[in-house]
N, C-alpha and C. Protein backbone atom coordinates (compact mmCIF):
# COMPACT_ATOMS: atom_id res chain seq x y z
N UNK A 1 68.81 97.50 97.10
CA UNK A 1 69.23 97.60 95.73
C UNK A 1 67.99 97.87 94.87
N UNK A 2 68.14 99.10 93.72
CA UNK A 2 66.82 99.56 93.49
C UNK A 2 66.70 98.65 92.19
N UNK A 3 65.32 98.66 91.29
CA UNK A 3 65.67 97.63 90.07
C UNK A 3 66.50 98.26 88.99
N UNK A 4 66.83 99.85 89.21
CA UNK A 4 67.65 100.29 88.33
C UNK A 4 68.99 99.78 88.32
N UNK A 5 69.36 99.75 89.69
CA UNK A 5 70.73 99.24 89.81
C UNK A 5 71.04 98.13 89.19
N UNK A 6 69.99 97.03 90.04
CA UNK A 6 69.78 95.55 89.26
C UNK A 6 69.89 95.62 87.43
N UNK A 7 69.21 96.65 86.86
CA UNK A 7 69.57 96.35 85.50
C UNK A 7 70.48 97.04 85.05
N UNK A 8 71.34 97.75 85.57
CA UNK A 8 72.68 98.59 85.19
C UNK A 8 73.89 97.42 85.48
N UNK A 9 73.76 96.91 86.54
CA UNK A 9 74.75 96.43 87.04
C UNK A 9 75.12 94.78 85.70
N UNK A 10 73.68 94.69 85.17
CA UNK A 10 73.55 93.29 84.14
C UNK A 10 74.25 94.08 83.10
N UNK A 11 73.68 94.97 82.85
CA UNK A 11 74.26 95.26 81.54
C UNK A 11 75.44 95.70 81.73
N UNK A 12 76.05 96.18 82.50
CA UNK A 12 77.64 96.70 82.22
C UNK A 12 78.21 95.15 82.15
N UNK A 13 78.06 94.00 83.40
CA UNK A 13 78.90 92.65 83.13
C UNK A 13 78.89 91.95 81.68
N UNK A 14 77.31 92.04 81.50
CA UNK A 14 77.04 91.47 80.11
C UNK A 14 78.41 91.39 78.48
N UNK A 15 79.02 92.53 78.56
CA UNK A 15 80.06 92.60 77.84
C UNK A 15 81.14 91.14 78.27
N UNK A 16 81.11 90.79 79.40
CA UNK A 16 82.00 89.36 79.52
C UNK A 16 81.50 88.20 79.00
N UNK A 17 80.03 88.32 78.61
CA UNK A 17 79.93 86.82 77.67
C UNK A 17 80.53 87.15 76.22
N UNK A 18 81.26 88.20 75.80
CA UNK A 18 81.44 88.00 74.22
C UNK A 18 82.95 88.43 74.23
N UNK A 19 83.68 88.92 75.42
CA UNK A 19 84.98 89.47 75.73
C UNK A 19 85.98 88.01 75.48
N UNK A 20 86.69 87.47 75.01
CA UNK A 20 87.82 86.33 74.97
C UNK A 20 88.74 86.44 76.09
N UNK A 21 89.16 85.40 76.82
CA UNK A 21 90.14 85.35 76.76
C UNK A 21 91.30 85.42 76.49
N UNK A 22 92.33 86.99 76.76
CA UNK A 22 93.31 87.08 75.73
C UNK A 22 94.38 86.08 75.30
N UNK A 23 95.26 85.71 76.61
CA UNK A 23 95.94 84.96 76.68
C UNK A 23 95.65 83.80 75.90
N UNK A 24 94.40 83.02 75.19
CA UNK A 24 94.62 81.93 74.60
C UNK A 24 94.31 82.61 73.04
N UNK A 25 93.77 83.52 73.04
CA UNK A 25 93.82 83.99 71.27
C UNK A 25 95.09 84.37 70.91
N UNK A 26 95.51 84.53 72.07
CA UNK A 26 96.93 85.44 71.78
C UNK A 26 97.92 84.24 71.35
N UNK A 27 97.63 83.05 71.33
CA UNK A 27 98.14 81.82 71.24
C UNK A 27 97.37 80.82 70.39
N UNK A 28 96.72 81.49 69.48
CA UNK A 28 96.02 80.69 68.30
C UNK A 28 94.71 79.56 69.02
N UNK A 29 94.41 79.68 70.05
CA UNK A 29 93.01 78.98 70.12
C UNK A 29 91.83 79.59 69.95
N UNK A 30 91.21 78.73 69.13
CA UNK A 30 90.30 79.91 68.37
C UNK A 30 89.35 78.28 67.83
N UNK A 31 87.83 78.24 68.76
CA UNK A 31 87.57 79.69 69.41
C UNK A 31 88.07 79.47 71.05
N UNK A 32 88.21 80.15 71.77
CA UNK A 32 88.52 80.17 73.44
C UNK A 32 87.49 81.11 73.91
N UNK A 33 87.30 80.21 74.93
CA UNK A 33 86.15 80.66 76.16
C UNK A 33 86.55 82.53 76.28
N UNK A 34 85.43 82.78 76.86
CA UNK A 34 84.96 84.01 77.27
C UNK A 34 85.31 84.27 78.65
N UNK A 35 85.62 85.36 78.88
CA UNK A 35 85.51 86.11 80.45
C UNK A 35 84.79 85.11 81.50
N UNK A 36 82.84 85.34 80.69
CA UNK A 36 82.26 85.04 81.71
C UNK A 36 81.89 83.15 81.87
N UNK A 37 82.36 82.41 80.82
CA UNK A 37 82.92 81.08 80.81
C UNK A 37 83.80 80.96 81.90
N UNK A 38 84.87 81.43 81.65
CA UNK A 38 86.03 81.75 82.68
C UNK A 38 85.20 81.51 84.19
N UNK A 39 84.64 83.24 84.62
CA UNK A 39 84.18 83.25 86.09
C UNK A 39 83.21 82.30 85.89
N UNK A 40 82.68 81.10 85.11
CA UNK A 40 81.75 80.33 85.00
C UNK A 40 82.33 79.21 86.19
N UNK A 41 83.42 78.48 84.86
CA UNK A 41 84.40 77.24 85.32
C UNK A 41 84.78 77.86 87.06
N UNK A 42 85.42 79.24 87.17
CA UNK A 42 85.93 79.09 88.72
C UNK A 42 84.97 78.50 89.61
N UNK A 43 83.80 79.13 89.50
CA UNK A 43 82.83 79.63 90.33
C UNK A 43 81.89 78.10 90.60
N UNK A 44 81.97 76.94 89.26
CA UNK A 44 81.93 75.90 89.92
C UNK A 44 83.00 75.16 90.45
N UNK A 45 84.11 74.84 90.06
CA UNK A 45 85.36 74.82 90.76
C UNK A 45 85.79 75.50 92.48
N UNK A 46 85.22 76.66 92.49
CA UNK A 46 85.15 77.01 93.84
C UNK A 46 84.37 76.13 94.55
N UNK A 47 83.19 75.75 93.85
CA UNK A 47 82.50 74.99 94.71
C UNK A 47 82.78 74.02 95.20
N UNK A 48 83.55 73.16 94.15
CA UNK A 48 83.65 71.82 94.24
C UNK A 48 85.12 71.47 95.42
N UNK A 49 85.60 72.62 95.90
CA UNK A 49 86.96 73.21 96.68
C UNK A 49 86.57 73.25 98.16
N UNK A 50 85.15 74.13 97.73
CA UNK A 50 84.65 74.44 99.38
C UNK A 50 83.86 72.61 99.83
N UNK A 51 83.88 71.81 99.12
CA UNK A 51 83.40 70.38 99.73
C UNK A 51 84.35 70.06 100.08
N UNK A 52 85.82 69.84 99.21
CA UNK A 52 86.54 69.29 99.39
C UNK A 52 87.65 69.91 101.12
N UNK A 53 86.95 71.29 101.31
CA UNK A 53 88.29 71.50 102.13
C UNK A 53 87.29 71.21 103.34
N UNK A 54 85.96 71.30 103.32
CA UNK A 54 85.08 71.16 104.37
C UNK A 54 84.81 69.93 105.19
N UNK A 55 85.12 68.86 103.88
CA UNK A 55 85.29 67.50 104.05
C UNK A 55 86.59 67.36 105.20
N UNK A 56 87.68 68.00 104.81
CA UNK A 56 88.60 68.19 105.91
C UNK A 56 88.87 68.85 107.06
N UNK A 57 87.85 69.50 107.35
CA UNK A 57 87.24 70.20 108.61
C UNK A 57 87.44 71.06 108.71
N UNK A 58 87.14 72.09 107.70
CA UNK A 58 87.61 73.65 107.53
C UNK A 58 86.09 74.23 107.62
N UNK A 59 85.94 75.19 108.07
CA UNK A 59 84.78 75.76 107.85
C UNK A 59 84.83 77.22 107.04
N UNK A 60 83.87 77.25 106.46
CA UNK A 60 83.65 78.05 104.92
C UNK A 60 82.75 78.59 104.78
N UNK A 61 82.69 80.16 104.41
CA UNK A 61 81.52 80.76 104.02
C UNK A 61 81.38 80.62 102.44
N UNK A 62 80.93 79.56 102.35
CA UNK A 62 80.34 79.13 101.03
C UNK A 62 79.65 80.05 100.56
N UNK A 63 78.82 80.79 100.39
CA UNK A 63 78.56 81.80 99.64
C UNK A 63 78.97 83.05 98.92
N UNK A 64 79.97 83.87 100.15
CA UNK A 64 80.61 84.23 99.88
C UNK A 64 82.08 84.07 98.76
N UNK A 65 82.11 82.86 98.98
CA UNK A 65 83.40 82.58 98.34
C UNK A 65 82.65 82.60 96.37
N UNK A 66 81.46 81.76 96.46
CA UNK A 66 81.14 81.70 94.97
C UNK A 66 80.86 83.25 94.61
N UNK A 67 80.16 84.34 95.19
CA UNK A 67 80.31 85.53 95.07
C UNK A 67 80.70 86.12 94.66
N UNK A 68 82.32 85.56 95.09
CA UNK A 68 83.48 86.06 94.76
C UNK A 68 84.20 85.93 93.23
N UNK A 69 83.52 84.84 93.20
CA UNK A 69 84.25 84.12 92.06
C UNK A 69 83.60 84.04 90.79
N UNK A 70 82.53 84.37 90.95
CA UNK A 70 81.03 84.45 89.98
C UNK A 70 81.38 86.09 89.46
N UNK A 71 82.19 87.13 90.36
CA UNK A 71 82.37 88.34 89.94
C UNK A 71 83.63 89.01 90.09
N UNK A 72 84.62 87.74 89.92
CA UNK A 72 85.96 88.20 90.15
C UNK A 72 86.95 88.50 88.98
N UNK A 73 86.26 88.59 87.63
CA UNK A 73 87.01 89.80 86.61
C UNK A 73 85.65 90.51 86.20
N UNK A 74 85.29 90.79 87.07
CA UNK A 74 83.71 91.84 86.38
C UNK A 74 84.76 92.97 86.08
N UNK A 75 85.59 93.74 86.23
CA UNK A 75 86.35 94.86 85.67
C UNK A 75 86.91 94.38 84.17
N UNK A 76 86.93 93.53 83.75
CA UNK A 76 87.30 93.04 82.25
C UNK A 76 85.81 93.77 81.40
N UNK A 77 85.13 93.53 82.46
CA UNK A 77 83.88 93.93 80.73
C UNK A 77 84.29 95.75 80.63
N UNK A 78 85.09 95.98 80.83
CA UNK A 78 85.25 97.37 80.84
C UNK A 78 87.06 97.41 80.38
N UNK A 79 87.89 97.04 80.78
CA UNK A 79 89.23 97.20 80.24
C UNK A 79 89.46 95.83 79.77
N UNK A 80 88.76 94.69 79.31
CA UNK A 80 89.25 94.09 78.39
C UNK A 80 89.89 92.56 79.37
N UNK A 81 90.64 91.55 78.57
CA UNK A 81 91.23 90.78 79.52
C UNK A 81 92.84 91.31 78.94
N UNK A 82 94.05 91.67 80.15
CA UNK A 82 95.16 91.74 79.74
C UNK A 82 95.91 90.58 80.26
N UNK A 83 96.82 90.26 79.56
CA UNK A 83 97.66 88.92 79.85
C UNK A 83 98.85 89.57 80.56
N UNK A 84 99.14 88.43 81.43
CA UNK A 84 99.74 88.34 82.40
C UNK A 84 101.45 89.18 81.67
N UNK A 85 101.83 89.02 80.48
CA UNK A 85 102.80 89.12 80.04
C UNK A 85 103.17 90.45 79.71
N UNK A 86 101.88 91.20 79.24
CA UNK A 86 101.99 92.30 79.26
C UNK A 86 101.92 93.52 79.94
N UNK A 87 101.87 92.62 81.59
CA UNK A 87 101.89 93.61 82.62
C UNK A 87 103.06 94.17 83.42
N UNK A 88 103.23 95.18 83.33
CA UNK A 88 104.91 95.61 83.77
C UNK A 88 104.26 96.03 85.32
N UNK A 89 105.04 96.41 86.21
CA UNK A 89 104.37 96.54 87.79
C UNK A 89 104.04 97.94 87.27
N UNK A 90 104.23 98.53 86.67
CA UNK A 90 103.75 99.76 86.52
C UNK A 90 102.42 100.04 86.10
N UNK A 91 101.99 98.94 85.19
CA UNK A 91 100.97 98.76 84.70
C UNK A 91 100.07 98.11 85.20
N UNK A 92 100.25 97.15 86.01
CA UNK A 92 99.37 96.74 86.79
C UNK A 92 98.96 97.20 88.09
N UNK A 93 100.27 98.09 88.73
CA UNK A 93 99.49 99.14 89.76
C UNK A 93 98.20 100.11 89.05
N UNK A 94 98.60 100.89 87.87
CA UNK A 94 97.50 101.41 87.58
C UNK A 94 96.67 100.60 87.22
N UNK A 95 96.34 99.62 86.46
CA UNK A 95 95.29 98.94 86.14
C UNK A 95 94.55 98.04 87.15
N UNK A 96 95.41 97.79 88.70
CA UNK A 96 94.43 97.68 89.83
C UNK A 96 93.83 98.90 89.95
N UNK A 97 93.99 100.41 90.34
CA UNK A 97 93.26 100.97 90.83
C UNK A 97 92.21 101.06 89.89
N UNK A 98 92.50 101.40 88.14
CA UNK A 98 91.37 101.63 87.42
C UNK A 98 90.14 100.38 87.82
N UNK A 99 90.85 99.17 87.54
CA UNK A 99 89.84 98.18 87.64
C UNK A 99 88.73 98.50 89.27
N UNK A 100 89.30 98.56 89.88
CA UNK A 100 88.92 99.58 91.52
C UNK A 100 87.52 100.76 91.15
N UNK A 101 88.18 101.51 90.49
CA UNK A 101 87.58 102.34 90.51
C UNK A 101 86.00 102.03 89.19
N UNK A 102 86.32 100.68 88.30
CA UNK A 102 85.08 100.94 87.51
C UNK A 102 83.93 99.82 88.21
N UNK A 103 84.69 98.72 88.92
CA UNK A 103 84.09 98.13 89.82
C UNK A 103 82.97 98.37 90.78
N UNK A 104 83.61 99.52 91.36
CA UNK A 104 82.72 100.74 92.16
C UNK A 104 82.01 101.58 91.57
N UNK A 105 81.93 101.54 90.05
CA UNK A 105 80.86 102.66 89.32
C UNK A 105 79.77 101.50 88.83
N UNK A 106 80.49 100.29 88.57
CA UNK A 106 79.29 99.07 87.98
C UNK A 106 78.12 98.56 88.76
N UNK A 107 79.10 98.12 89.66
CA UNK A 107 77.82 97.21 90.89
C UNK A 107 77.52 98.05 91.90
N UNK A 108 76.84 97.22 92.44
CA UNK A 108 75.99 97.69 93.32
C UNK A 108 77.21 97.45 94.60
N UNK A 109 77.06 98.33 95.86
CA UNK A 109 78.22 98.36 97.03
C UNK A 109 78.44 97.01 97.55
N UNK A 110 77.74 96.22 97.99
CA UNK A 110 77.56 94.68 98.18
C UNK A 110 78.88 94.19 97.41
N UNK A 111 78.71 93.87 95.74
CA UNK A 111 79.11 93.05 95.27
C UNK A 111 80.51 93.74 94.43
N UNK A 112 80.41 94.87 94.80
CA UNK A 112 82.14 95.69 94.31
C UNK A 112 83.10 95.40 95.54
N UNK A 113 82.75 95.11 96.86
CA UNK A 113 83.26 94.46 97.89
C UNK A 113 83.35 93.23 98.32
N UNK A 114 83.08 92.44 97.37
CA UNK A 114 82.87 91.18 97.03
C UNK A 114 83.95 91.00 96.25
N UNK A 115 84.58 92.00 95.03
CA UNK A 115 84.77 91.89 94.07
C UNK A 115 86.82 92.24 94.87
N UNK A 116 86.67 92.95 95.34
CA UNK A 116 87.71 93.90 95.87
C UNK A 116 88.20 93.10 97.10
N UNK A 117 87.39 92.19 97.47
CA UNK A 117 87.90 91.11 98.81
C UNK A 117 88.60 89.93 97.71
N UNK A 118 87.92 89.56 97.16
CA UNK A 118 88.62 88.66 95.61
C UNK A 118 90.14 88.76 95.47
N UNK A 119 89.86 90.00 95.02
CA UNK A 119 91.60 90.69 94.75
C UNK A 119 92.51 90.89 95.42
N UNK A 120 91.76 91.45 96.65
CA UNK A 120 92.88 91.59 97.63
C UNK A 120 92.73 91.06 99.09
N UNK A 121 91.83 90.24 99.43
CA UNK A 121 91.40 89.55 100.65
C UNK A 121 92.60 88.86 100.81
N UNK A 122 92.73 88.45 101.98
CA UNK A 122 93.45 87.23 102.18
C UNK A 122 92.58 86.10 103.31
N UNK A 123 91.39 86.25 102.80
CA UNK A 123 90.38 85.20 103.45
C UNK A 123 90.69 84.18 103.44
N UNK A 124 89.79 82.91 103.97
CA UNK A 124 90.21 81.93 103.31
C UNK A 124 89.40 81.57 101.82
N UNK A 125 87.95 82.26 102.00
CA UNK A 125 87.35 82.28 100.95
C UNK A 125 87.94 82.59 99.57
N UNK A 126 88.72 83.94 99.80
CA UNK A 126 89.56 84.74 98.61
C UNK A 126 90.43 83.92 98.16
N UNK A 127 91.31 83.06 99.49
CA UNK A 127 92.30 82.37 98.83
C UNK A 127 91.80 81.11 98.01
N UNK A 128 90.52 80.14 98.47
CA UNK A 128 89.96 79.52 97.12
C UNK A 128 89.86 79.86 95.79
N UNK A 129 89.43 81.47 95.76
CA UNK A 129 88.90 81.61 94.43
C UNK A 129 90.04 81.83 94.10
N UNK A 130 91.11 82.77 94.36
CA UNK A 130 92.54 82.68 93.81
C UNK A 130 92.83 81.40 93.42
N UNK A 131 92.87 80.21 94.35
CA UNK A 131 93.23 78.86 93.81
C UNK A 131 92.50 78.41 92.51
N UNK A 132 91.07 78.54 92.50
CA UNK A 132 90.30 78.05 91.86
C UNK A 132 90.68 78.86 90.23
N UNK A 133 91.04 79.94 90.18
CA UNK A 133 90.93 81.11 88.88
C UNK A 133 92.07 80.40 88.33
N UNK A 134 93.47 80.14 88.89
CA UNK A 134 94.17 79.24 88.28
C UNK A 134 94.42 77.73 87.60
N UNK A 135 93.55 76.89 88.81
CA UNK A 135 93.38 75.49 88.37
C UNK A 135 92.46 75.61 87.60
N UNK A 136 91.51 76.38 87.23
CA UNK A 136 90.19 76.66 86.61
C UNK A 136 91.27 76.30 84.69
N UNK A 137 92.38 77.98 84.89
CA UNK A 137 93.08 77.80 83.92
C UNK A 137 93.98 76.44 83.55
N UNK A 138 94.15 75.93 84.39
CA UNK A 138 94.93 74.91 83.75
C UNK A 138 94.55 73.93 83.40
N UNK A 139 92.71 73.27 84.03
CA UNK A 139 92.01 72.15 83.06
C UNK A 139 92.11 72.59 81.74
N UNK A 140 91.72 73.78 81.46
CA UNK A 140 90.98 74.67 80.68
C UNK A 140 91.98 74.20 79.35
N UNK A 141 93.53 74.65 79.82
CA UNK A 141 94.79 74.14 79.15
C UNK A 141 94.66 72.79 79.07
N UNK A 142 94.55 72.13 79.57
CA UNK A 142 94.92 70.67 79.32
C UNK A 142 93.37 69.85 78.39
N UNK A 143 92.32 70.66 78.65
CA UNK A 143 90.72 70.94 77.64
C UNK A 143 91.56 71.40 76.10
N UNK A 144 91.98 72.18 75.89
CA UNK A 144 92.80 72.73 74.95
C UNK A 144 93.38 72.00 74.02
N UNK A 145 94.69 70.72 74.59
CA UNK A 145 95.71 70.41 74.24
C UNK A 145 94.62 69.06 73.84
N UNK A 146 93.77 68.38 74.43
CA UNK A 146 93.33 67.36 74.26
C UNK A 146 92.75 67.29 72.68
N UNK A 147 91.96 68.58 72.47
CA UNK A 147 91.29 69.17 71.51
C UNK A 147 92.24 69.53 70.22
N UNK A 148 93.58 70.08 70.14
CA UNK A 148 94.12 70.18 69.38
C UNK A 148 94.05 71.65 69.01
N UNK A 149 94.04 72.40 69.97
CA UNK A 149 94.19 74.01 70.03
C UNK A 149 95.05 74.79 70.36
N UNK A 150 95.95 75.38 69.79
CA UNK A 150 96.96 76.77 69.98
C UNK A 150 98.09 75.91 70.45
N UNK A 151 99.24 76.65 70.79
CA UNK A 151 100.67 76.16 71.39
C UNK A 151 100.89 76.85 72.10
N UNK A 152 100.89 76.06 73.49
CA UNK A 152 100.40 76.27 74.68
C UNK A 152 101.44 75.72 75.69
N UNK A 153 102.70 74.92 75.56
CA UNK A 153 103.50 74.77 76.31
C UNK A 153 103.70 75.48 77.53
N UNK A 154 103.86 76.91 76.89
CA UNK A 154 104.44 78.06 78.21
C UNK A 154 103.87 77.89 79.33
N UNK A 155 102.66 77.31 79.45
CA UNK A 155 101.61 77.49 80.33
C UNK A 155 102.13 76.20 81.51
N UNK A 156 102.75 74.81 80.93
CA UNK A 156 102.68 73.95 81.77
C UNK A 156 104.32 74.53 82.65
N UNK A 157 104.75 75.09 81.74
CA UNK A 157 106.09 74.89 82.60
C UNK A 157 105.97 76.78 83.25
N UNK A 158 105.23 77.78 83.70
CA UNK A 158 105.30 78.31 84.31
C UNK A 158 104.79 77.98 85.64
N UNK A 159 105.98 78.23 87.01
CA UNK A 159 105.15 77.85 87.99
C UNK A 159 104.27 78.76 88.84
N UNK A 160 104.05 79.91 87.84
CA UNK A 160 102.82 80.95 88.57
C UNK A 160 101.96 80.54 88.41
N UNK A 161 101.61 79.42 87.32
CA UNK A 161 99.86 79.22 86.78
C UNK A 161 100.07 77.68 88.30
N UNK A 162 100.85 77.63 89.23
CA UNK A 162 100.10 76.74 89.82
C UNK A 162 100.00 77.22 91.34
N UNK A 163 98.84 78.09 91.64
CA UNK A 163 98.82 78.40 92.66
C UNK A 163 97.74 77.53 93.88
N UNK A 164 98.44 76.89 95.07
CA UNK A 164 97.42 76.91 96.03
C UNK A 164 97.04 76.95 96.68
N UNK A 165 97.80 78.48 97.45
CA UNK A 165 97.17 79.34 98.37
C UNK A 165 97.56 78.66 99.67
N UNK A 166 98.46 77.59 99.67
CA UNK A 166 98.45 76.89 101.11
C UNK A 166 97.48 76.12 101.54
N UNK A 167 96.37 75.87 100.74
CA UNK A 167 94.75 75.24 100.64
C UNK A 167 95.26 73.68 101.12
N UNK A 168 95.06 73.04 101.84
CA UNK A 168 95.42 71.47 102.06
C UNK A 168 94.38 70.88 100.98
N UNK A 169 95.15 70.16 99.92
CA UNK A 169 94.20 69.03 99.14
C UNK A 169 94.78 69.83 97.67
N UNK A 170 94.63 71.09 97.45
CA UNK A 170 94.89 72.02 96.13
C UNK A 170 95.79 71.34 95.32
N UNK A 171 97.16 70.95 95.85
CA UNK A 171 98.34 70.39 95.41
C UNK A 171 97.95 69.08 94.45
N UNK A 172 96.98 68.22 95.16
CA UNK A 172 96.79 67.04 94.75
C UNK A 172 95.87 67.42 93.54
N UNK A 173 95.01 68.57 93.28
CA UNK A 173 94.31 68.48 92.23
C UNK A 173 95.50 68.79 91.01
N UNK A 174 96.25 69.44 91.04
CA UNK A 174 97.03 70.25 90.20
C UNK A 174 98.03 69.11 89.84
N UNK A 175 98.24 68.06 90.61
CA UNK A 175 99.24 66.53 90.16
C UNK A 175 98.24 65.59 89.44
N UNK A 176 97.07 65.97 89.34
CA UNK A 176 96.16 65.00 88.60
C UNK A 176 96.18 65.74 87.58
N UNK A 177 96.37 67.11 87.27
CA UNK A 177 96.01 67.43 86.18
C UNK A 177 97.25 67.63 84.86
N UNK A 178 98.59 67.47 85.87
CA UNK A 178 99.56 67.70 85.06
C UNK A 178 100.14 65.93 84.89
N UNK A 179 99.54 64.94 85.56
CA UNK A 179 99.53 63.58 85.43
C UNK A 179 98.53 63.44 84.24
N UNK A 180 97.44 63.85 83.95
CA UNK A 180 96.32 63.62 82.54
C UNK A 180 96.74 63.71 81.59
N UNK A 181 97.79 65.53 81.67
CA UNK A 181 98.47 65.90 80.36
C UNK A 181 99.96 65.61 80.22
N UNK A 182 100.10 64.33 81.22
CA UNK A 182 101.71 63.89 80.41
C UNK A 182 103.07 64.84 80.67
N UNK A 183 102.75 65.66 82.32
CA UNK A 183 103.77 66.83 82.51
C UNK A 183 104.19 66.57 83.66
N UNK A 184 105.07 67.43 84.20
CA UNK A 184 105.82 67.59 85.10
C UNK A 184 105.05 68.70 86.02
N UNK A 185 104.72 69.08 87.26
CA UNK A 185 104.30 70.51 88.31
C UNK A 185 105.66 70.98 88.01
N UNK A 186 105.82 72.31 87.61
CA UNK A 186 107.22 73.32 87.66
C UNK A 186 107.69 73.43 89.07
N UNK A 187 108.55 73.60 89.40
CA UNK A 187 108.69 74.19 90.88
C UNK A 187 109.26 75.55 91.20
């Protein structure tokens, strides 16, 4: 990796420290974390996933997985964050490949395959950070509600925001967290 790359590849992500989160502006929290807040929270959350599943005798390419997760909406600093609501399958087929394709113009080959195992791996690594990008969102929500920010209901009673991947232990984080905020897990 040449140092040009190294400083191309900073500056194109760089747009995710000032990018919002749509989904919570779009819902009056203001202010709400950033993109790269976001891949912040997963990416220690992944971590704290890969102890917990290792503790149970799984073995883990720990590095990989934070990798993953440290650069798993790097295509937002370029199309933005879109909410889940406004994606019709039509729109999100194209907006996987675009995201695909600017991924592969940003980084360096390493970490656009990093980025693209994220999305569409079915590792076990991938399936953490998948777990993690969601529970990530739902402290984040229940950080929110504690605080006295936006109206945010929709969030506890959809049961897409509780994904976990089949992960043994995942379940139990996601009953502590809807036990903190006084809810029900959707089913």
């Amino acid at each position: 990796m040449t140092p040009a790359a190294i400083v191309d590849a900073l500056l194109a992500l760089d747009p995710l420290t000032e990018l919002p989160r749509t989904g919570w502006r779009l819902r009056g929290v203001v202010p709400c974390e950033s993109i790269a807040e976001h891949c912040f929270g997963v990416a220690v959350l992944t971590g704290m996933l890969i102890d917990v599943l290792r503790e149970r005798g799984m073995t883990i390419d720990g590095e990989q997985a934070l990798r993953m997760a440290l650069l798993h909406d790097a295509a937002e600093a370029k199309t933005g964050d879109v909410p889940m609501p406004s994606k019709t399958p039509e729109l999100q087929k194209a907006l996987k490949e675009q995201e695909r394709r600017i991924v592969r113009d940003m980084l360096p080959a390493r970490m656009a395959e990093d980025v693209e195992e994220a999305e569409h791996g079915d590792s076990l690594e991938a399936r953490i950070v998948k777990a993690a990008d969601k529970l990530q969102m739902m402290v984040k929500l229940h950080r929110y509600e504690l605080t006295g920010r936006g109206a945010l209901d929709e969030f506890w009673l959809n049961p897409k925001n509780v994904r976990t991947q089949g992960l043994d232990g995942i379940a139990e984080i996601y009953e502590e967290v809807f036990r903190r905020a006084g809810r029900s897990v959707p089913s």
